[in-house]
PDB file of N, CA and C in Angstrom:
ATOM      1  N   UNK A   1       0.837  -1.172   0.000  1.00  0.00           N
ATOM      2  CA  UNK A   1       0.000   0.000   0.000  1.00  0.00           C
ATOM      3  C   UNK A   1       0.884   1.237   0.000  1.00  0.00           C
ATOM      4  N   UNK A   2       0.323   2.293  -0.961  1.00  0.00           N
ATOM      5  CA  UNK A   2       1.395   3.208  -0.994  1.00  0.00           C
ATOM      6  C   UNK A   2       0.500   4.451  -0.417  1.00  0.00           C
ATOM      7  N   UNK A   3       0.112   4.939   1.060  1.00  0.00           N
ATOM      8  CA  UNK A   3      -0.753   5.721   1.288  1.00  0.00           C
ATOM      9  C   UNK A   3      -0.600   6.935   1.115  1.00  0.00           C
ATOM     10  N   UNK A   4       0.713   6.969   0.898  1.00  0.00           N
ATOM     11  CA  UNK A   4       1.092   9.017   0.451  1.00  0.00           C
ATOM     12  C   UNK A   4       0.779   9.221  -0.921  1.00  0.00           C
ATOM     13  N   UNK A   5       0.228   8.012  -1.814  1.00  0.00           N
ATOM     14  CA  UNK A   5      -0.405   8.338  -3.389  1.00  0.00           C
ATOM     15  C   UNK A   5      -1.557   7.568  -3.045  1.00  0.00           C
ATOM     16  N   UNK A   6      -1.837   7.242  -2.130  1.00  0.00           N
ATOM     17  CA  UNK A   6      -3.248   6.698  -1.965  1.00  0.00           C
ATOM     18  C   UNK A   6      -3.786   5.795  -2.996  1.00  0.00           C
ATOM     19  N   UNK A   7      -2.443   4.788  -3.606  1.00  0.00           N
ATOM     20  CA  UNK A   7      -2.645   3.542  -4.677  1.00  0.00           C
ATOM     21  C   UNK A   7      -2.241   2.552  -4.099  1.00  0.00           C
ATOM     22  N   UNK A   8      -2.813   1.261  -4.129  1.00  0.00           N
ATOM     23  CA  UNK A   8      -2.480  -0.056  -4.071  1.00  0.00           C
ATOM     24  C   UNK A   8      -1.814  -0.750  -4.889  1.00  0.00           C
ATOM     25  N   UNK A   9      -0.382  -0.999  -5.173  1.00  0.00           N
ATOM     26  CA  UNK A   9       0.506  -1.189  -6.093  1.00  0.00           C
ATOM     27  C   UNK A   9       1.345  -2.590  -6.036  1.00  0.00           C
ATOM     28  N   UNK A  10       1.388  -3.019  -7.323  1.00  0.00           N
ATOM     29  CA  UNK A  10       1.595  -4.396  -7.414  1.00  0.00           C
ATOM     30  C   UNK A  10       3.122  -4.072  -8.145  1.00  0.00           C
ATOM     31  N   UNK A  11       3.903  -4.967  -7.765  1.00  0.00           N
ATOM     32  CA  UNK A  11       5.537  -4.307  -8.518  1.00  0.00           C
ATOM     33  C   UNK A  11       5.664  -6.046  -8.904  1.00  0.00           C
ATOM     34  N   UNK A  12       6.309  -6.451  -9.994  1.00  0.00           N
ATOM     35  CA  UNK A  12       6.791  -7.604 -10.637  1.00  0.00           C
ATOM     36  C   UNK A  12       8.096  -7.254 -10.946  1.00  0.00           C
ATOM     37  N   UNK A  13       9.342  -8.639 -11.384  1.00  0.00           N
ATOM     38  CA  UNK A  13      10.354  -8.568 -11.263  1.00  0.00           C
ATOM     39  C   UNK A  13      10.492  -8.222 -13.201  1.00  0.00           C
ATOM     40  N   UNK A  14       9.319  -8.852 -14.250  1.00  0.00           N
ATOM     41  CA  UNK A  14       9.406  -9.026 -15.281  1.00  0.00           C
ATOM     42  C   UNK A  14       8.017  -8.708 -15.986  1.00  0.00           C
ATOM     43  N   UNK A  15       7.902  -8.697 -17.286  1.00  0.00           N
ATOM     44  CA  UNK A  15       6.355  -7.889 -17.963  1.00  0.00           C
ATOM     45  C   UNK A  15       5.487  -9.519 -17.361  1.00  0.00           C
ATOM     46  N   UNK A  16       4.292  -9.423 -16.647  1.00  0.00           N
ATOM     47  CA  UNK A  16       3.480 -10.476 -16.325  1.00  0.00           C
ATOM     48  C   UNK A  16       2.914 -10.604 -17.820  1.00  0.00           C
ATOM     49  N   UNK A  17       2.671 -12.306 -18.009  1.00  0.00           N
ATOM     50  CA  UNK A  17       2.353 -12.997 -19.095  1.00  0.00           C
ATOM     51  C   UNK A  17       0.692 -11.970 -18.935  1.00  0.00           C
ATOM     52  N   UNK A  18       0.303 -11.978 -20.601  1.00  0.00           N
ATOM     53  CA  UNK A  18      -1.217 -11.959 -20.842  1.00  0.00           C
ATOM     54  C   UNK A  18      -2.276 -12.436 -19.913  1.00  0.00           C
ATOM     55  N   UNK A  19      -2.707 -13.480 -19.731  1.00  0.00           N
ATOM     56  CA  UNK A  19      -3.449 -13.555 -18.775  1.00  0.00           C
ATOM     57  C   UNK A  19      -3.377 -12.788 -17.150  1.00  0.00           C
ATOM     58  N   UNK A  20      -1.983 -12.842 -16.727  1.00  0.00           N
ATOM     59  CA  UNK A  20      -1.809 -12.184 -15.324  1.00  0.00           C
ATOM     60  C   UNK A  20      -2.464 -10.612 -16.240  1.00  0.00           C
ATOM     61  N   UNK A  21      -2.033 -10.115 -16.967  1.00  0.00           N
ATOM     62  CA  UNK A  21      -2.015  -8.711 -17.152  1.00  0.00           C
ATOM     63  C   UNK A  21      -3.823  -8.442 -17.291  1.00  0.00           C
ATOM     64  N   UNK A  22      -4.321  -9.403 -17.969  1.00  0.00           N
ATOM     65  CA  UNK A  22      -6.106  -9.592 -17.970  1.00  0.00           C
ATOM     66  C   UNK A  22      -6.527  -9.413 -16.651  1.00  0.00           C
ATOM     67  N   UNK A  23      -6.030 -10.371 -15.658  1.00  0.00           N
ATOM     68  CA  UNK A  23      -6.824 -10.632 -14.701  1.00  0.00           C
ATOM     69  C   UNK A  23      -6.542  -9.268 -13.356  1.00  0.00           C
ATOM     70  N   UNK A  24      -5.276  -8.931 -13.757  1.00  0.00           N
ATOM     71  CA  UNK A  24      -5.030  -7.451 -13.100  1.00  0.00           C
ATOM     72  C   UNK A  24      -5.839  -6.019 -13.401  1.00  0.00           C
ATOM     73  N   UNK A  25      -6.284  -6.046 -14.932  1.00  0.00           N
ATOM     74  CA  UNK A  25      -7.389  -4.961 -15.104  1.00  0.00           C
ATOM     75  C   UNK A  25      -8.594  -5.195 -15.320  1.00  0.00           C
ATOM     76  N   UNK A  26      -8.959  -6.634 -15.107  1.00  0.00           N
ATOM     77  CA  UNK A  26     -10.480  -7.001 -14.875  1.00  0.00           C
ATOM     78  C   UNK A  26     -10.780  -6.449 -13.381  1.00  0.00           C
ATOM     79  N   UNK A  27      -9.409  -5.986 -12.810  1.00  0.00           N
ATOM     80  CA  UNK A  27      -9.858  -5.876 -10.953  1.00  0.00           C
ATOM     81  C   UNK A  27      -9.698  -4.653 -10.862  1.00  0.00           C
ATOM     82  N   UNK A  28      -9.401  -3.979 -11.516  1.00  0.00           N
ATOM     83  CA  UNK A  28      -9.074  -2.164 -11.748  1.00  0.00           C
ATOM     84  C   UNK A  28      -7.809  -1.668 -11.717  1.00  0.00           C
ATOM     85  N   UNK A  29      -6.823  -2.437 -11.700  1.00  0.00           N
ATOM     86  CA  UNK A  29      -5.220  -2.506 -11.600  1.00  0.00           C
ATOM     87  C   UNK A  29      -5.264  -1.590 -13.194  1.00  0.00           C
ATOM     88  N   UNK A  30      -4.175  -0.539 -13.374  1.00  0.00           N
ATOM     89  CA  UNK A  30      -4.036  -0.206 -14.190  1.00  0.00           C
ATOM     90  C   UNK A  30      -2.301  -0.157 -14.136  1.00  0.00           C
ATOM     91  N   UNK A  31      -2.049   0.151 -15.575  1.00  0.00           N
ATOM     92  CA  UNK A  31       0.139  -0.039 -15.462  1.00  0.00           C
ATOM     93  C   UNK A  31       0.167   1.572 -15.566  1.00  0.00           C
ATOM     94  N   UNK A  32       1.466   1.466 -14.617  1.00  0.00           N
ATOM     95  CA  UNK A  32       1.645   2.884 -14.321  1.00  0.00           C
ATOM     96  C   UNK A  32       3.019   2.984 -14.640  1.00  0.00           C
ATOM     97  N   UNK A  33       3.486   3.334 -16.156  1.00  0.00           N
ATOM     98  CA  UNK A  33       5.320   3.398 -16.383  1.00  0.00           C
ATOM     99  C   UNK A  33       6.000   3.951 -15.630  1.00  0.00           C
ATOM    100  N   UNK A  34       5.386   5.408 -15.304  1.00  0.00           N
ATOM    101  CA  UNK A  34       5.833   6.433 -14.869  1.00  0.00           C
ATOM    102  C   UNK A  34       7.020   5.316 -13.323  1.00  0.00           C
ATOM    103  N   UNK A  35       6.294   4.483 -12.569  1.00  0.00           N
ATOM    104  CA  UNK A  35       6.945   3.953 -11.664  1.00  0.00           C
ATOM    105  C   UNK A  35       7.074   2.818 -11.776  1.00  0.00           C
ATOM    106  N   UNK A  36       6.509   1.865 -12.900  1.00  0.00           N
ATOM    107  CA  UNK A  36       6.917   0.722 -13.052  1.00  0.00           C
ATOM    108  C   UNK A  36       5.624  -0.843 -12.271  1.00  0.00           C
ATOM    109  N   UNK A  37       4.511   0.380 -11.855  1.00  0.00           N
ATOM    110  CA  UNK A  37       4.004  -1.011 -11.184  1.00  0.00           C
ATOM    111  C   UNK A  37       2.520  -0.558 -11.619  1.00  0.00           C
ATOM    112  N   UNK A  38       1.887  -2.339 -11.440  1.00  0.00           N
ATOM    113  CA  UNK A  38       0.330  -1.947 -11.567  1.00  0.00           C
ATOM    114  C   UNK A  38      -0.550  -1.898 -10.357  1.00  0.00           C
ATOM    115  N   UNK A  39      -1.519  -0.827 -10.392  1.00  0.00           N
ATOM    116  CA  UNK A  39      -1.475   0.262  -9.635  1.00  0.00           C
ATOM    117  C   UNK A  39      -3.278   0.350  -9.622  1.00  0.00           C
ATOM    118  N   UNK A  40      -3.516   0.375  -8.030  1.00  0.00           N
ATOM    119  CA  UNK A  40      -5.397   0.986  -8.175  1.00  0.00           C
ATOM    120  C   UNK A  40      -5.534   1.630  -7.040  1.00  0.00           C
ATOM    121  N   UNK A  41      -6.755   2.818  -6.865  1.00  0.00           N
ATOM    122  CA  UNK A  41      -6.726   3.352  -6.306  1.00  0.00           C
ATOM    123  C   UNK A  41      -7.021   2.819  -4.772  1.00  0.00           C
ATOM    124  N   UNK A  42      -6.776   3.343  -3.862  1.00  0.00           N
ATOM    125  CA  UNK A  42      -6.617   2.940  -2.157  1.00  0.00           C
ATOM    126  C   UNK A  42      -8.141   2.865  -2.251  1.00  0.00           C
ATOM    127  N   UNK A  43      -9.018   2.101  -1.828  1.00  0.00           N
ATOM    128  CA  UNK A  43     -10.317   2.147  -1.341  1.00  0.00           C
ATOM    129  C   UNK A  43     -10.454   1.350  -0.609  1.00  0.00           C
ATOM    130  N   UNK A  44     -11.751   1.335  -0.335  1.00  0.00           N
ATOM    131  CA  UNK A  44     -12.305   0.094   0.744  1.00  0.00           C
ATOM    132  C   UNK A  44     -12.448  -1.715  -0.083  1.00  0.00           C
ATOM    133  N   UNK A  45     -12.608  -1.265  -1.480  1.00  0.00           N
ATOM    134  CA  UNK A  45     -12.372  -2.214  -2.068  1.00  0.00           C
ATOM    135  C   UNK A  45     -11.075  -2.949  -2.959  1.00  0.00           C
ATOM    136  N   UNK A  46      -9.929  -2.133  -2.736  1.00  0.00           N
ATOM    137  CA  UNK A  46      -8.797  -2.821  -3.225  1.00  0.00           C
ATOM    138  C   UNK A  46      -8.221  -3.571  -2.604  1.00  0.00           C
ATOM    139  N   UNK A  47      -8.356  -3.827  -1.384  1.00  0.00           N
ATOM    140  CA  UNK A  47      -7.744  -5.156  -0.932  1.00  0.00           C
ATOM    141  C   UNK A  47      -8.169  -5.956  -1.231  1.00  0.00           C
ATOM    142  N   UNK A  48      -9.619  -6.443  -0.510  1.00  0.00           N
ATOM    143  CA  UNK A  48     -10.420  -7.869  -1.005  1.00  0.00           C
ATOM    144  C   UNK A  48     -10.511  -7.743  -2.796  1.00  0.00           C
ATOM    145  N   UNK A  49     -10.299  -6.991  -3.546  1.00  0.00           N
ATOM    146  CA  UNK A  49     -10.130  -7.044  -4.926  1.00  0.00           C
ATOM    147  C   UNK A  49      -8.494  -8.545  -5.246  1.00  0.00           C
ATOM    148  N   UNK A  50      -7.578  -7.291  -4.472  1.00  0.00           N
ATOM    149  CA  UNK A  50      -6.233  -7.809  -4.429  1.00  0.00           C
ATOM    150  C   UNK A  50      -6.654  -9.613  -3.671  1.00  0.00           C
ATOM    151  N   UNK A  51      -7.268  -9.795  -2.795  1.00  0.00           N
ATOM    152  CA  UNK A  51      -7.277 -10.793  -2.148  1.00  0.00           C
ATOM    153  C   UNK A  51      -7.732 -12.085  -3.196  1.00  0.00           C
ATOM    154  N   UNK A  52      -8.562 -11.468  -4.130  1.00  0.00           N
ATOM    155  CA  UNK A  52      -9.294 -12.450  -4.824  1.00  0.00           C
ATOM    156  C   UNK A  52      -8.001 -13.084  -6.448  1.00  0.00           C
ATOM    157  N   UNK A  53      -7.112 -12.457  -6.686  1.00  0.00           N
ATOM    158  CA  UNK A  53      -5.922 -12.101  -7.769  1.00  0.00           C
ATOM    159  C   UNK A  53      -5.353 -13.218  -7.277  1.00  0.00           C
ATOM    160  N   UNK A  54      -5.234 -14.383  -8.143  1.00  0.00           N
ATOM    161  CA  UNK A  54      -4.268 -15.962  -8.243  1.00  0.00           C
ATOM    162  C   UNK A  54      -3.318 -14.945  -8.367  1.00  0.00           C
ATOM    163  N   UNK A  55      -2.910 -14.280  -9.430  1.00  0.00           N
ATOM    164  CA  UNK A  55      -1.598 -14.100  -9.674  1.00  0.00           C
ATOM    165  C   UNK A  55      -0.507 -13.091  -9.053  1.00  0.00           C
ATOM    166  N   UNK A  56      -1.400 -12.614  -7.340  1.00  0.00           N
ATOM    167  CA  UNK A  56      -1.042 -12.238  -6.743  1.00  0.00           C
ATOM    168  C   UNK A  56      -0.828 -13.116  -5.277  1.00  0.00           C
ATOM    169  N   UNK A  57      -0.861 -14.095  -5.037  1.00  0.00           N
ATOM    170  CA  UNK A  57      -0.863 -14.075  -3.916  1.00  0.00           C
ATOM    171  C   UNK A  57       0.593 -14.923  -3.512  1.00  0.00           C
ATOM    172  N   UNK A  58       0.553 -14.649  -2.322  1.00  0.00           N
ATOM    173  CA  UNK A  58       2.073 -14.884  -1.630  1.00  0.00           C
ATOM    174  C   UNK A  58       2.202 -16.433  -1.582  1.00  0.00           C
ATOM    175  N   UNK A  59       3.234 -16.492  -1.562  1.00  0.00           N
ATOM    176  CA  UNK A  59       3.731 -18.521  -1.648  1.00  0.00           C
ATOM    177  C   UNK A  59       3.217 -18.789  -0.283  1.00  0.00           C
ATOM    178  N   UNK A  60       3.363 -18.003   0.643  1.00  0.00           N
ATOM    179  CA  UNK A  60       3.358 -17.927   2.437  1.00  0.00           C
ATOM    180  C   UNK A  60       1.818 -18.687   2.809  1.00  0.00           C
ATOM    181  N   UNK A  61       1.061 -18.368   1.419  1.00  0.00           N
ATOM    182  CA  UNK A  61      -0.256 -18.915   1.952  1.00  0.00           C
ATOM    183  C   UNK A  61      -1.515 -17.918   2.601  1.00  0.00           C
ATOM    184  N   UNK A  62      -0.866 -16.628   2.905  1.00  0.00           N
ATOM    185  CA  UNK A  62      -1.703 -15.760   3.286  1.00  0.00           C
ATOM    186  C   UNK A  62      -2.165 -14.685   2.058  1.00  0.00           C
ATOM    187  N   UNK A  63      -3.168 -13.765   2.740  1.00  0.00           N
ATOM    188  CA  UNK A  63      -3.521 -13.139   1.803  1.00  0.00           C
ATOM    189  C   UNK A  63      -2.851 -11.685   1.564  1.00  0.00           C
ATOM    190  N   UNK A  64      -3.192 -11.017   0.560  1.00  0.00           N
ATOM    191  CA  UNK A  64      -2.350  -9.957   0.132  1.00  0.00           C
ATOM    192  C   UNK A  64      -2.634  -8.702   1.213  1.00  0.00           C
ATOM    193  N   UNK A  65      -4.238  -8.964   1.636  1.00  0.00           N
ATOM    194  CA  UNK A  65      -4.427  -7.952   2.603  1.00  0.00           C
ATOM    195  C   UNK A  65      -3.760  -7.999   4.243  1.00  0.00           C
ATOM    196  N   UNK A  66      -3.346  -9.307   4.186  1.00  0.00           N
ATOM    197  CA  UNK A  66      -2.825 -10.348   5.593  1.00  0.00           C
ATOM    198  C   UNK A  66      -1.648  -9.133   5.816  1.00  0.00           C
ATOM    199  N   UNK A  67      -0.706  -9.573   4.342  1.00  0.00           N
ATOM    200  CA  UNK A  67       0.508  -8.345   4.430  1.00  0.00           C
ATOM    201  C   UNK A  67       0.727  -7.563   4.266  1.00  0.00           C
ATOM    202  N   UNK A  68      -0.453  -6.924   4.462  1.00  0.00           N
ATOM    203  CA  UNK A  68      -0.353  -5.413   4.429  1.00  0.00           C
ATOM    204  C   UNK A  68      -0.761  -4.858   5.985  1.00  0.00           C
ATOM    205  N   UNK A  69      -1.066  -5.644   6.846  1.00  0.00           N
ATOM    206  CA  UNK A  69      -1.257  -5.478   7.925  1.00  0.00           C
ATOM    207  C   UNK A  69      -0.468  -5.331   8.809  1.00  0.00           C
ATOM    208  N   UNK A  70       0.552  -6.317   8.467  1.00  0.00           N
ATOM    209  CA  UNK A  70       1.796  -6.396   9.282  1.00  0.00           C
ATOM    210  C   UNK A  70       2.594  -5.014   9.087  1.00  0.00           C
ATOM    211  N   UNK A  71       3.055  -4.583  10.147  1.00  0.00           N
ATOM    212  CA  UNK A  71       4.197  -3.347   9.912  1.00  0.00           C
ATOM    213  C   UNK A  71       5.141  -3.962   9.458  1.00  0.00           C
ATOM    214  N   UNK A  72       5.940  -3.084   8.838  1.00  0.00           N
ATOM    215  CA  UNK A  72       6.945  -3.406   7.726  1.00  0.00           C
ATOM    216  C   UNK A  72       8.310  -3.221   8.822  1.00  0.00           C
ATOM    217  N   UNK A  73       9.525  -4.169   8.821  1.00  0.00           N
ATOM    218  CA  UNK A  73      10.286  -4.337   9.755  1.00  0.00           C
ATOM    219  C   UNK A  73      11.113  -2.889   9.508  1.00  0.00           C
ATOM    220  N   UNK A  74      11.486  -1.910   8.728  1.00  0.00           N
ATOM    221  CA  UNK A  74      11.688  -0.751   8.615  1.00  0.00           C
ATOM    222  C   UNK A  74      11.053   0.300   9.837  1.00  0.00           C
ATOM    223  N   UNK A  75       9.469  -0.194   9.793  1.00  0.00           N
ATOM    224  CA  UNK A  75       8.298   0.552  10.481  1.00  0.00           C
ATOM    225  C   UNK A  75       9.140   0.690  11.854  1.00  0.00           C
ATOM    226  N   UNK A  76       8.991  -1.254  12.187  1.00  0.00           N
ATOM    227  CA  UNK A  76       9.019  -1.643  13.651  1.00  0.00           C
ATOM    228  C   UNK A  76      10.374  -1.030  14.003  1.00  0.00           C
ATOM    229  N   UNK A  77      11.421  -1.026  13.048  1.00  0.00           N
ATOM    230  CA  UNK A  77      12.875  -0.558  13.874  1.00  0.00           C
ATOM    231  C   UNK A  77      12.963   1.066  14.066  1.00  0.00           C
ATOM    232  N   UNK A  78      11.964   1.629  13.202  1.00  0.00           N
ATOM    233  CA  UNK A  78      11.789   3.195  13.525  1.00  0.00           C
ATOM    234  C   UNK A  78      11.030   3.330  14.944  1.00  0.00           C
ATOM    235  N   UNK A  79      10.210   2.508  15.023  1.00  0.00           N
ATOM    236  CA  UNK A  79       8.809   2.967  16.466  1.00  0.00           C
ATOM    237  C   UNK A  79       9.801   2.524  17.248  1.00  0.00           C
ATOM    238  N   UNK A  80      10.671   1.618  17.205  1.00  0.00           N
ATOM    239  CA  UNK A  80      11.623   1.403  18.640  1.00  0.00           C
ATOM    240  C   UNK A  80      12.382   2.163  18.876  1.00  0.00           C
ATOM    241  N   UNK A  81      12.683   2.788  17.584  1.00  0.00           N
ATOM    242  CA  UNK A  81      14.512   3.988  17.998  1.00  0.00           C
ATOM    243  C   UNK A  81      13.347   5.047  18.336  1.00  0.00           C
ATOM    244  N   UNK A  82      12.100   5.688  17.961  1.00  0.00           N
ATOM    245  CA  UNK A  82      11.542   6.737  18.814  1.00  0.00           C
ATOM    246  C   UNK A  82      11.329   6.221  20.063  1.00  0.00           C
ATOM    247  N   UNK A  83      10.671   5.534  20.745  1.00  0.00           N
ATOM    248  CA  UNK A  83      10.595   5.181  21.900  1.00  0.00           C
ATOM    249  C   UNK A  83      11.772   5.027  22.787  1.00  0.00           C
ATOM    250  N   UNK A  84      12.525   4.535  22.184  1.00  0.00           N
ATOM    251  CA  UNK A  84      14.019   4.374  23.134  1.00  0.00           C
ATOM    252  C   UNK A  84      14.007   6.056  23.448  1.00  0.00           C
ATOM    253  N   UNK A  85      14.576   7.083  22.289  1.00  0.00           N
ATOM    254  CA  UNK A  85      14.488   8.663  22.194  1.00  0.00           C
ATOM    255  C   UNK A  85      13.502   9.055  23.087  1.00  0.00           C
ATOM    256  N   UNK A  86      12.531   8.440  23.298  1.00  0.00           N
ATOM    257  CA  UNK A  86      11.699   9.594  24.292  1.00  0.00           C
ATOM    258  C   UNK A  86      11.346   9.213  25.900  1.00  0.00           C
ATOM    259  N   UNK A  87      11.794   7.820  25.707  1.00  0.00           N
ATOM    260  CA  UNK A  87      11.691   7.394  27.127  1.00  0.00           C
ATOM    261  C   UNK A  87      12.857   8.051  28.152  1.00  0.00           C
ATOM    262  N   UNK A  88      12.636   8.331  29.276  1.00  0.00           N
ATOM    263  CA  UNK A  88      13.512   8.691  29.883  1.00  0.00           C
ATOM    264  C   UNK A  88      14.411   7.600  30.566  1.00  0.00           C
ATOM    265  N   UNK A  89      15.753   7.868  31.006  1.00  0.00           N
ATOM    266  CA  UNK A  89      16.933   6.926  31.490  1.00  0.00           C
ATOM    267  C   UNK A  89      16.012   6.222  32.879  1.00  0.00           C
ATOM    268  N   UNK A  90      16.149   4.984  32.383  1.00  0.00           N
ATOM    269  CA  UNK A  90      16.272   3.814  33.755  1.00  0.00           C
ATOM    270  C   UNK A  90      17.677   4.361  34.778  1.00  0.00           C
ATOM    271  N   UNK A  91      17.344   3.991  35.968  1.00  0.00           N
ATOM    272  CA  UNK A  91      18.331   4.374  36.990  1.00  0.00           C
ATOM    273  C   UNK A  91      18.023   3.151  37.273  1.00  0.00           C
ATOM    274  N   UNK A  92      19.521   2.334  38.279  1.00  0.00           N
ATOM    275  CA  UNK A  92      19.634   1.529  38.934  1.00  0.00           C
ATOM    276  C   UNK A  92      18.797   1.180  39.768  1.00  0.00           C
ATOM    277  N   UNK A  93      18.487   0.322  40.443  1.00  0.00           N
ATOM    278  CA  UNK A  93      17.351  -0.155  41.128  1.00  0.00           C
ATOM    279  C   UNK A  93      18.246   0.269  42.309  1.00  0.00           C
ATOM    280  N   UNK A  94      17.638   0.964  43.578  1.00  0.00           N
ATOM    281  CA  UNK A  94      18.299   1.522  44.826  1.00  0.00           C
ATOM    282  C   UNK A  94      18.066   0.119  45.939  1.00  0.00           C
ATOM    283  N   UNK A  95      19.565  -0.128  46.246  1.00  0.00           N
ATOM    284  CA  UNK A  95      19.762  -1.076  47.365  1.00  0.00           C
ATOM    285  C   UNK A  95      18.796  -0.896  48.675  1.00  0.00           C
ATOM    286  N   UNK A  96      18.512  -2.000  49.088  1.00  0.00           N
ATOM    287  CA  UNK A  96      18.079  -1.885  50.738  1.00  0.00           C
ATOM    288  C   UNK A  96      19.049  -1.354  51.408  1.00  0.00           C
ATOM    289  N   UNK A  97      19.044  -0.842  52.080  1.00  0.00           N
ATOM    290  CA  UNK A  97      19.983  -0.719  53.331  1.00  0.00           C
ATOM    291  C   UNK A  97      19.767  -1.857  54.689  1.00  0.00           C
ATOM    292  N   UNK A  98      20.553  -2.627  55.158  1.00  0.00           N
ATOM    293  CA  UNK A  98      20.192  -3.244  56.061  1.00  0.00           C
ATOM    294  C   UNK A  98      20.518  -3.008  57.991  1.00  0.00           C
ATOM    295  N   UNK A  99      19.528  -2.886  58.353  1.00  0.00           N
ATOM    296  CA  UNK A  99      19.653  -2.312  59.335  1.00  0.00           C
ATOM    297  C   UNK A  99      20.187  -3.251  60.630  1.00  0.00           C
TER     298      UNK A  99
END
C-alpha cells in the first residue's frame, strides 16, 4: 500500500504474461510506467479485490491484505529507535539498606 499516493501497487520482477495482465485490469489494476508497477486506487475495495488475484498471492499462503497489515520491519525498527528517544533513562534499582 502506498498511502502518500493513496494507490495499491503491485511491482513484478518481469512484464506479467497476458493472462496475469487480464486478470489485473479485470480488478481495476491499471500499469503505471511512470513507476513501473500496476497500480489501483486505495479504497475500501482494493484489498479484497487484491485478495481475490491468483496471480497475486504470496507462496506464504496468506492473503495480500494479511501483508499489508503487518508493519513493515523498517516501520518496527523506527517505532523502537523513537521510543528508546523519548523514554527517559532507567536508573539503577536503589539497594536496601540493612539495618
Amino acid at each position: 500500500m502506498n498511502r502518500e499516493d493513496n494507490r495499491l501497487q503491485v511491482f513484478f520482477d518481469g512484464k506479467p504474461d497476458a493472462d496475469t495482465r487480464a486478470e489485473l485490469k479485470s480488478s481495476g489494476f491499471r500499469w503505471a510506467p511512470s513507476i513501473g508497477a500496476w497500480q489501483r486506487q486505495l479504497t475500501d475495495n482494493a484489498l479484497p479485490a487484491a485478495d481475490r488475484l491468483e496471480c497475486i498471492q504470496p507462496l506464504s499462503g496468506e492473503k495480500p491484505s494479511q501483508l499489508q497489515k503487518k508493519p513493515s520491519i523498517l516501520q518496527t525498527m523506527r517505532e523502537q529507535s523513537e521510543k528508546v528517544k523519548t523514554e527517559p533513562p532507567k536508573e539503577a534499582p536503589a539497594k536496601n539498606a540493612e539495618r
